[in-house]
C-alpha atoms as a PDB file:
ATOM      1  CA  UNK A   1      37.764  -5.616 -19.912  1.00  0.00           C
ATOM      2  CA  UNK A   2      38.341  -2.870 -22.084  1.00  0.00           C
ATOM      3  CA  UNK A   3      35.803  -0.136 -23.201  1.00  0.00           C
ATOM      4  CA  UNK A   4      34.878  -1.248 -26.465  1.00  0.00           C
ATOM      5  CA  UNK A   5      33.633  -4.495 -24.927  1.00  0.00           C
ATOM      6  CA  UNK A   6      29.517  -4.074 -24.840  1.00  0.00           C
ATOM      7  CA  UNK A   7      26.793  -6.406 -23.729  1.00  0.00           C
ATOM      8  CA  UNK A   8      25.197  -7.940 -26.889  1.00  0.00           C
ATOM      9  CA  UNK A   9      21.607  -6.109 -26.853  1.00  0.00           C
ATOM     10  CA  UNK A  10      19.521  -9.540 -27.023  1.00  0.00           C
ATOM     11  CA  UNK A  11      21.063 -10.681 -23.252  1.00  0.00           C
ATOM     12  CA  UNK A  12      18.190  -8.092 -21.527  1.00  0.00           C
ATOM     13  CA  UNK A  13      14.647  -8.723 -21.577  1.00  0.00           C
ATOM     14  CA  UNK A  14      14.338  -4.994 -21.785  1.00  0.00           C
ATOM     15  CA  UNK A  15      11.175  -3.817 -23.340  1.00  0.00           C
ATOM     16  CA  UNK A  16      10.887   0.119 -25.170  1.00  0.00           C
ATOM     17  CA  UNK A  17       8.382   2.103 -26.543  1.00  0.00           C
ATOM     18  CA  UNK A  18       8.151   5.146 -28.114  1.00  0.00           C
ATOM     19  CA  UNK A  19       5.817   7.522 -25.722  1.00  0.00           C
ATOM     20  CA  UNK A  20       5.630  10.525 -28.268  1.00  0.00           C
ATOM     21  CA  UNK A  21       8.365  10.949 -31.363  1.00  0.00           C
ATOM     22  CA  UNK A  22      11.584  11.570 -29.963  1.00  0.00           C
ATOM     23  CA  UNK A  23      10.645  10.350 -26.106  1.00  0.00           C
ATOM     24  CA  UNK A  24      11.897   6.259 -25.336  1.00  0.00           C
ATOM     25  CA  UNK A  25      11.319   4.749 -22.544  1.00  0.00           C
ATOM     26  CA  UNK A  26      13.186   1.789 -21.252  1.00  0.00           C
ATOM     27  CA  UNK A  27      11.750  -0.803 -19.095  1.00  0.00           C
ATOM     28  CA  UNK A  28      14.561  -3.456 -17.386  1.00  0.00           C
ATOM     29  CA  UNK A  29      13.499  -6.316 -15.058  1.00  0.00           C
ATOM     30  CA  UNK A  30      15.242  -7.035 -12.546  1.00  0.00           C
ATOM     31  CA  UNK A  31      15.148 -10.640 -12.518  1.00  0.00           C
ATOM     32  CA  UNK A  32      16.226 -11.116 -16.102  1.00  0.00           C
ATOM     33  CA  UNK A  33      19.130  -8.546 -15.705  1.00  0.00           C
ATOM     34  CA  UNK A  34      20.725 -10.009 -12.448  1.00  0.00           C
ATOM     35  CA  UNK A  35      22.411 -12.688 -14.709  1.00  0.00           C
ATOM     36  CA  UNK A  36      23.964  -9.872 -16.783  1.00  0.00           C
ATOM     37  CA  UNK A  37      25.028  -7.928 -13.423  1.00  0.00           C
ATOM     38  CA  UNK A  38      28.987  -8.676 -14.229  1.00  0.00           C
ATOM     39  CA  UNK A  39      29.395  -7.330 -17.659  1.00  0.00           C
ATOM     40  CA  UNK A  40      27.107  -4.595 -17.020  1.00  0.00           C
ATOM     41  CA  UNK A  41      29.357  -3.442 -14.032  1.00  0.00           C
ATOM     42  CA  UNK A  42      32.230  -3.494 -16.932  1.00  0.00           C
ATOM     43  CA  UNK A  43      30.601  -0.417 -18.079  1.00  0.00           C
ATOM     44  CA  UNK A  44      30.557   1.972 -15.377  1.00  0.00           C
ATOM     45  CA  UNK A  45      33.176   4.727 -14.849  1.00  0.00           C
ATOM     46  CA  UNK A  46      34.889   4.076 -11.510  1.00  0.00           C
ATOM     47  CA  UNK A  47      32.975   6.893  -9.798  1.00  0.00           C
ATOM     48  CA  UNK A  48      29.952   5.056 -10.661  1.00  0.00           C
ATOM     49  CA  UNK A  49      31.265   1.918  -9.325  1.00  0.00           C
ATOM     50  CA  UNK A  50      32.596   3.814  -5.973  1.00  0.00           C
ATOM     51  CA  UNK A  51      28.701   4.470  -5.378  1.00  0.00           C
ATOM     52  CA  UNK A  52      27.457   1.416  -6.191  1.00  0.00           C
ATOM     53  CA  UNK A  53      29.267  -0.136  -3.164  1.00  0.00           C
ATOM     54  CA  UNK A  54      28.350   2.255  -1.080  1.00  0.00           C
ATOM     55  CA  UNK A  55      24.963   0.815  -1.029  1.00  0.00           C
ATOM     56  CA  UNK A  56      24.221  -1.149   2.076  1.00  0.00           C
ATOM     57  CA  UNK A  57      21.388  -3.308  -0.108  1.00  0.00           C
ATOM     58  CA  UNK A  58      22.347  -6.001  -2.187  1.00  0.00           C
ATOM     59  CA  UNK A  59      19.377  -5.307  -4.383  1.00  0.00           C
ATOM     60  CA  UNK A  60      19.590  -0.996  -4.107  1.00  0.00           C
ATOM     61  CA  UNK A  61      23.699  -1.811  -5.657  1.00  0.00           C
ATOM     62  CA  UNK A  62      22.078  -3.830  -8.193  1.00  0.00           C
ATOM     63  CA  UNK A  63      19.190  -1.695  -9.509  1.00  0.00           C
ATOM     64  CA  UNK A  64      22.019   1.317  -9.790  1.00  0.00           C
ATOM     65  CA  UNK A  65      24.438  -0.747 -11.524  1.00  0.00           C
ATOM     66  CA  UNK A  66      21.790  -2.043 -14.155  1.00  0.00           C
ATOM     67  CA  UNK A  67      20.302   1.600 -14.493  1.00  0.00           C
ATOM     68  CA  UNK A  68      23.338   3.459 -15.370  1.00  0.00           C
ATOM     69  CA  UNK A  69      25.163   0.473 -17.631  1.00  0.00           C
ATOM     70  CA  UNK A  70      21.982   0.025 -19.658  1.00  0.00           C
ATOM     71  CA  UNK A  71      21.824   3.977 -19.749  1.00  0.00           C
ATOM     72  CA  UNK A  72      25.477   4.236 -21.475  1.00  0.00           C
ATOM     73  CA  UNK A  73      24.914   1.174 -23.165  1.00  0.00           C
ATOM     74  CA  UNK A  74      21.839   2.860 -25.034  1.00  0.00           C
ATOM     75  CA  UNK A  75      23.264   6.326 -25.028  1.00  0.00           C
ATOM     76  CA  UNK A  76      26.565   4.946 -26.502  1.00  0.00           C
ATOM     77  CA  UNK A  77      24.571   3.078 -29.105  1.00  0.00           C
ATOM     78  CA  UNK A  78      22.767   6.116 -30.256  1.00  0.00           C
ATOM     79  CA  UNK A  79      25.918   8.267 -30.188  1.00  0.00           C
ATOM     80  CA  UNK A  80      28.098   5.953 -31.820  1.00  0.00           C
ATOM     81  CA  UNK A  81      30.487   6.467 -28.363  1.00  0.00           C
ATOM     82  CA  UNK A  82      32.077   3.424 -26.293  1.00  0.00           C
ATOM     83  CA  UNK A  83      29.461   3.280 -23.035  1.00  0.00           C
ATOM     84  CA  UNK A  84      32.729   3.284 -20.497  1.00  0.00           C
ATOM     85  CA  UNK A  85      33.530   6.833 -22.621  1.00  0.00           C
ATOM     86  CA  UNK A  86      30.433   8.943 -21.947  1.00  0.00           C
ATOM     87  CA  UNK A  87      31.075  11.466 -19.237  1.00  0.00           C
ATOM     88  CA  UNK A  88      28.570  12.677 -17.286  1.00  0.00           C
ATOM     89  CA  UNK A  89      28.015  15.985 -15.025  1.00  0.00           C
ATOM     90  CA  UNK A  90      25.211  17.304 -12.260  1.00  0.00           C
ATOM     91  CA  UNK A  91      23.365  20.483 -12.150  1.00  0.00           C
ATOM     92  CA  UNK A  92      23.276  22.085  -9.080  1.00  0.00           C
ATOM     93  CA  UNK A  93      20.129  20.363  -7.841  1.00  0.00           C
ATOM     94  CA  UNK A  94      22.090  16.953  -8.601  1.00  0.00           C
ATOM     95  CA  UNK A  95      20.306  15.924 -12.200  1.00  0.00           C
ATOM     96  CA  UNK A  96      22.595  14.557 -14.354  1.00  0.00           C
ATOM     97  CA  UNK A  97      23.440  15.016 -17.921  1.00  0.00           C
ATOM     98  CA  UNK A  98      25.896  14.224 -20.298  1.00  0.00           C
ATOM     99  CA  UNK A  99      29.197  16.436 -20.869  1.00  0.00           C
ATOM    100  CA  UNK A 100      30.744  18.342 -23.579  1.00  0.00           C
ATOM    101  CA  UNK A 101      28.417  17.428 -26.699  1.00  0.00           C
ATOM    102  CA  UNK A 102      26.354  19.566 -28.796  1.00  0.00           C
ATOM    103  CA  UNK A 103      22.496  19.223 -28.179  1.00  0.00           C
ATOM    104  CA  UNK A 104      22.884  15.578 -26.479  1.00  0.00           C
ATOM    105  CA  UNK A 105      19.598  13.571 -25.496  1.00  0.00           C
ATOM    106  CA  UNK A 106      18.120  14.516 -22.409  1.00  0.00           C
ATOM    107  CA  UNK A 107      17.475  11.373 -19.906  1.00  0.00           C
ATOM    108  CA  UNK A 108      16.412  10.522 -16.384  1.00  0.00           C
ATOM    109  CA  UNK A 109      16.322   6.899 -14.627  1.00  0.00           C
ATOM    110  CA  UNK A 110      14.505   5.365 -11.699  1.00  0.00           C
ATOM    111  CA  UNK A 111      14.339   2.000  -9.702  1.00  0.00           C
ATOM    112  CA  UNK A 112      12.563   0.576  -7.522  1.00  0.00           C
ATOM    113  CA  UNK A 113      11.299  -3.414  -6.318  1.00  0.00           C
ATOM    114  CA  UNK A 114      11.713  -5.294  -9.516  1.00  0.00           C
ATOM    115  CA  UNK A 115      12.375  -2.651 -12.026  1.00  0.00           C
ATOM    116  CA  UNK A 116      14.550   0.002 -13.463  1.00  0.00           C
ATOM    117  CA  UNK A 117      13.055   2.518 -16.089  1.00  0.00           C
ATOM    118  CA  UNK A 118      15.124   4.521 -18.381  1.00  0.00           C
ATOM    119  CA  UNK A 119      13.418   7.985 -20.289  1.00  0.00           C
ATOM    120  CA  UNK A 120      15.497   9.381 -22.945  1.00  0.00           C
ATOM    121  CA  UNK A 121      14.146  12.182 -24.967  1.00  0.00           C
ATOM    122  CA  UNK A 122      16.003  14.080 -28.265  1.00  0.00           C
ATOM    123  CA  UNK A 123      14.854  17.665 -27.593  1.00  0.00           C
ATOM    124  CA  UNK A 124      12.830  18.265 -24.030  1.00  0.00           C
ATOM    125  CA  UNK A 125      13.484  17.881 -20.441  1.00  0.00           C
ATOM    126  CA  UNK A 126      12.183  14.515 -19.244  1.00  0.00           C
ATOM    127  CA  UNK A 127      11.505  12.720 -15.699  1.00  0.00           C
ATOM    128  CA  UNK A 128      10.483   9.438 -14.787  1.00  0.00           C
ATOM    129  CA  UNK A 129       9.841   7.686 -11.576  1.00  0.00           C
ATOM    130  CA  UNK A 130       9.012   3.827 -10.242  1.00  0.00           C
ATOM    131  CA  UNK A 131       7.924   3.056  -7.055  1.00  0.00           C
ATOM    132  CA  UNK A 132       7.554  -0.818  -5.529  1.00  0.00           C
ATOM    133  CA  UNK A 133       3.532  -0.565  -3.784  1.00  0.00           C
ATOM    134  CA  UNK A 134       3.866  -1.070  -0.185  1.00  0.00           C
ATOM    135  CA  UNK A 135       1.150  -2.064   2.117  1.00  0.00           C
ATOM    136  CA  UNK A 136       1.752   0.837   4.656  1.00  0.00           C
ATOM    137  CA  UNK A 137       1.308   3.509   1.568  1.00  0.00           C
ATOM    138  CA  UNK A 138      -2.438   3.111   2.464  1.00  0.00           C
ATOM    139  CA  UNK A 139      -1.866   5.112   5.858  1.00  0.00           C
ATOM    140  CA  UNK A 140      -2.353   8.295   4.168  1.00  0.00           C
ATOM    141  CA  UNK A 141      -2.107  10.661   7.040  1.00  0.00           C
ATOM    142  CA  UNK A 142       1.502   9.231   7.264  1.00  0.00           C
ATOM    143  CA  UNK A 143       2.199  11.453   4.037  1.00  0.00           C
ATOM    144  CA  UNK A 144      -0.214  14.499   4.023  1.00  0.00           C
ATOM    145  CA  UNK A 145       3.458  16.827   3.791  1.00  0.00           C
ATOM    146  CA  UNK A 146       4.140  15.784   0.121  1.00  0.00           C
ATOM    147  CA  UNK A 147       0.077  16.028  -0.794  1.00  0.00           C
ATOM    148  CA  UNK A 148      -1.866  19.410  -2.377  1.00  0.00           C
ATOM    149  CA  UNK A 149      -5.352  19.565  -0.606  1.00  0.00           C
ATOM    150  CA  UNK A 150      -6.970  18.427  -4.063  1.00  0.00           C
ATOM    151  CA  UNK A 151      -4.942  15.143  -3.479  1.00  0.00           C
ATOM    152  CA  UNK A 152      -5.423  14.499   0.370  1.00  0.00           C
ATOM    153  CA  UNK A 153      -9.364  14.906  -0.725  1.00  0.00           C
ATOM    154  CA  UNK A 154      -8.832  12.143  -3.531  1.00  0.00           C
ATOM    155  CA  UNK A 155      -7.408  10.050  -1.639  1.00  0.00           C
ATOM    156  CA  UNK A 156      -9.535  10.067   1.586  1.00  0.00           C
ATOM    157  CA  UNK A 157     -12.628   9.176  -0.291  1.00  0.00           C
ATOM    158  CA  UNK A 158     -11.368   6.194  -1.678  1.00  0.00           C
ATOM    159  CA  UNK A 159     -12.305   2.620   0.068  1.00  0.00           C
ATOM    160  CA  UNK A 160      -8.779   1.733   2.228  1.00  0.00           C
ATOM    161  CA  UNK A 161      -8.198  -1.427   0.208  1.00  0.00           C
ATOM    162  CA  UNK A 162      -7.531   1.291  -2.604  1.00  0.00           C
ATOM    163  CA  UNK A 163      -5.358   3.484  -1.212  1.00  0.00           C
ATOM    164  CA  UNK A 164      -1.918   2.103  -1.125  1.00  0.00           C
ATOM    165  CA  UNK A 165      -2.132   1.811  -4.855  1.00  0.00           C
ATOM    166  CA  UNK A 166      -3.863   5.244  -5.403  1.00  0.00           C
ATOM    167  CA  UNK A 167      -1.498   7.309  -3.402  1.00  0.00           C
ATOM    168  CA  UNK A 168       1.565   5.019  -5.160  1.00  0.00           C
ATOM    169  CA  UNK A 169       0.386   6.390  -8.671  1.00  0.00           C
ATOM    170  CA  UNK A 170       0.144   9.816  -7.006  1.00  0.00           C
ATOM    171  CA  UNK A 171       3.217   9.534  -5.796  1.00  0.00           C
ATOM    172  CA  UNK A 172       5.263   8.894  -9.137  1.00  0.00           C
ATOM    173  CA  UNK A 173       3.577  11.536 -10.802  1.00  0.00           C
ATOM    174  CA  UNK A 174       4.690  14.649  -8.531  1.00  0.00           C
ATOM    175  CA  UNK A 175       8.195  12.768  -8.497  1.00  0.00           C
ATOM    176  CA  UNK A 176       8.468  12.143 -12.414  1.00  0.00           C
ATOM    177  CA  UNK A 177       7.222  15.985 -12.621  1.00  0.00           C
ATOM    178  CA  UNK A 178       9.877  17.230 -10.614  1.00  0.00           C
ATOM    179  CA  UNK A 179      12.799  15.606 -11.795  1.00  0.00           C
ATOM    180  CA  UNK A 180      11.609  16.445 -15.492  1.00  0.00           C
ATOM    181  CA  UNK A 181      12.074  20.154 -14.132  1.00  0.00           C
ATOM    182  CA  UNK A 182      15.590  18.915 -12.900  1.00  0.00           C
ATOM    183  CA  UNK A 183      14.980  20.680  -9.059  1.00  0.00           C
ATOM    184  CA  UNK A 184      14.265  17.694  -7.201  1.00  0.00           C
ATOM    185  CA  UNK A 185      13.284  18.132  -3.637  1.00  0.00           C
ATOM    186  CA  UNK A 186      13.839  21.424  -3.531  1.00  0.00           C
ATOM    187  CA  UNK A 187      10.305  21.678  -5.231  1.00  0.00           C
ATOM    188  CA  UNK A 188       7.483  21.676  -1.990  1.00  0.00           C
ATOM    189  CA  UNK A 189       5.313  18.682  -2.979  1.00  0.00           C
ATOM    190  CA  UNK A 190       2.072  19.724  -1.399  1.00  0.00           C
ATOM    191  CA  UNK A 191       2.221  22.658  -3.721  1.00  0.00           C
ATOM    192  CA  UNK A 192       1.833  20.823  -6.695  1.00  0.00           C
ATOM    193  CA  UNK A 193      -1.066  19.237  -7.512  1.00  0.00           C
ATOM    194  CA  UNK A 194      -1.311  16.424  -9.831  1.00  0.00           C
ATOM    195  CA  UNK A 195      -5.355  15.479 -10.490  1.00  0.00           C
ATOM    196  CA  UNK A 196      -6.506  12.707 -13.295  1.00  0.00           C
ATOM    197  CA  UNK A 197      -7.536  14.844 -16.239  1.00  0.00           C
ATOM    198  CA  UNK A 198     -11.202  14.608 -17.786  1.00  0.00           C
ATOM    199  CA  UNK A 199      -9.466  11.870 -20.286  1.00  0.00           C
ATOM    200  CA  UNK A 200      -7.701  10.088 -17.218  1.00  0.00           C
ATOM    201  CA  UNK A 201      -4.580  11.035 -17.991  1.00  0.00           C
ATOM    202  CA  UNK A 202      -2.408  13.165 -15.474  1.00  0.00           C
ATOM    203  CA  UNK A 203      -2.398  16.525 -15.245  1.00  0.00           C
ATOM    204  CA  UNK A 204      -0.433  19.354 -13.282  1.00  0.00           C
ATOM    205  CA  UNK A 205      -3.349  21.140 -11.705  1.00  0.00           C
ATOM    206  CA  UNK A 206      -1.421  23.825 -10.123  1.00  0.00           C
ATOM    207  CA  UNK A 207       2.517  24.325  -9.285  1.00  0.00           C
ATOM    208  CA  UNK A 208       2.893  26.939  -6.459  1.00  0.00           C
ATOM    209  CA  UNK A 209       6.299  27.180  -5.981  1.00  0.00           C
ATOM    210  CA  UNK A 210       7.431  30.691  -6.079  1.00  0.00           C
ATOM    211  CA  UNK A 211      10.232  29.506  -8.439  1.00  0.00           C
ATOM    212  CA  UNK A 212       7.967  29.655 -12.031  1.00  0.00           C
ATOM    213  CA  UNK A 213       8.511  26.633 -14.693  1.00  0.00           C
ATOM    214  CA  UNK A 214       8.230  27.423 -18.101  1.00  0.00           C
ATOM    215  CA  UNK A 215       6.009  25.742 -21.080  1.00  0.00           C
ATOM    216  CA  UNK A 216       3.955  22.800 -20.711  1.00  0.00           C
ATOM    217  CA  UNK A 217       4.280  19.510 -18.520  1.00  0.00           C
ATOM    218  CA  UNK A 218       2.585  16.538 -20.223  1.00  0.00           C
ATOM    219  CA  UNK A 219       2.546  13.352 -17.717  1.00  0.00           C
ATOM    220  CA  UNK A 220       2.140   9.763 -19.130  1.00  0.00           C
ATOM    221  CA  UNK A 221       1.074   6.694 -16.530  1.00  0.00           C
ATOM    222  CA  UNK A 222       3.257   3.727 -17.097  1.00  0.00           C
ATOM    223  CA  UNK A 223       1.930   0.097 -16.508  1.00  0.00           C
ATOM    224  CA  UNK A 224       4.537  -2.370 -15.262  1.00  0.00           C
ATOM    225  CA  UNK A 225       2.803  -4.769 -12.977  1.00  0.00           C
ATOM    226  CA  UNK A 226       0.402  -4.522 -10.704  1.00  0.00           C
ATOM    227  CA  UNK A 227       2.891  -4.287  -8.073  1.00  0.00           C
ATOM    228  CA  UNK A 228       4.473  -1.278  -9.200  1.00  0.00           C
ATOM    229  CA  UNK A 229       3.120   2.538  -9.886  1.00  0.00           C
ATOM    230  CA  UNK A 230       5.067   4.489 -13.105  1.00  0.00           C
ATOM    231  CA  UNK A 231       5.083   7.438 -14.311  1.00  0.00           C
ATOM    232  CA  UNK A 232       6.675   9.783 -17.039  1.00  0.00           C
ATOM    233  CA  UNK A 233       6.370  13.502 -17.295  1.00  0.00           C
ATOM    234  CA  UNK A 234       8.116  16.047 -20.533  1.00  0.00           C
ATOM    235  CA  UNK A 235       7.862  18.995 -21.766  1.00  0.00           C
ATOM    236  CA  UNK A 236       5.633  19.216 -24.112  1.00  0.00           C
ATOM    237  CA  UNK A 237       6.619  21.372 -26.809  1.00  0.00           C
ATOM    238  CA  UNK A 238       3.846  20.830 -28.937  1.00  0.00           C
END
């Protein structure tokens, strides 16, 4: 197929919203973009292809593949480029951008269970993280290593029924935070503390990490189903 070939926009059932002006955020489900799963493999460059069948899951090859076509598809859209065209690099902690244009959108994906989200912002760093809620999340001693104090205490003095949920929301936050910074897990978790704000938003109690961040972090919950904890986090210029 060649690269000017592009999935028509009204074969996805994906949903986006505008968080703040200049910050969209994708939402793809699974189960209405498995039918798609051949043209949208059309549009990745062959490295991205290479890792895709590396995956020993069925459904881990399919999230990627869905994740990074719709990502060029929208990125190619918005920069009048053919998807298969876009180049991409890494920074050293592995974050990827896109290569050799002037001020291009800033973007970060995730996938997990039935859903891939896609953040794409104009001006400011960006991260965003999914996470499928499984039943053994509730054993919260199982994960006191990626948990601040302020968090462990949260958590343990919630009813157990509660927990696999809580610490699943808790959980997206610190990860959406730190892939906004583009460090990944080079960041120590349990020094970063992530609290529900006297509105009930998020917000970044403390980051300890003796390498500083600059500005403001805003975090934004995301409701998918009640299956699944998201979460997007920017810089918030404002």
């Amino acid at each position: 197929m060649s690269d000017r070939r592009a999935v028509r926009p009204g074969h996805t059932a994906t949903s986006r919203e505008s968080v703040r002006a200049g910050l969209t955020l994708l939402r793809l489900h699974m189960p209405d973009e498995e039918p798609h799963l051949d043209d949208l493999w059309d549009l990745l460059s062959m490295e991205e292809r290479d890792r895709a069948r590396r995956f020993v899951r069925r459904d881990d090859a399919a999230r990627y593949v869905v994740g990074h076509a719709r990502l060029r598809q929208w990125l190619g859209g918005r920069l009048h480029i053919a998807p298969r065209c876009l180049r991409f690099i890494e920074n050293k902690h592995g974050k990827p951008m896109l290569d050799a244009l002037p001020s291009p959108p800033l973007f970060n994906l995730s996938h997990s269970g039935d859903w891939v989200l896609i953040a794409i912002d104009e001006n400011n760093a960006v991260g965003v993280d999914v996470e499928a809620i499984r039943p053994n999340m509730a054993e919260i001693d199982d994960f006191r290593g990626v948990l601040a104090p302020e968090e462990q205490d949260w958590l343990d003095r919630l009813p157990a029924d509660e927990r696999a949920q809580a610490f699943a929301r808790t959980w997206v936050r610190k990860e959406a935070y730190i892939k906004a910074i583009g460090e990944g897990m080079n960041r120590d978790l349990k020094l970063i503390a992530i609290v529900d704000g006297s509105d009930r938003n998020p917000a970044l109690l403390y980051d300890r990490n003796p390498t500083p961040t600059h500005g403001a972090w805003r975090l934004v919950d995301v409701r998918v189903d009640g299956s699944h904890a998201a979460c997007v986090a920017h810089h918030d210029d404002v």
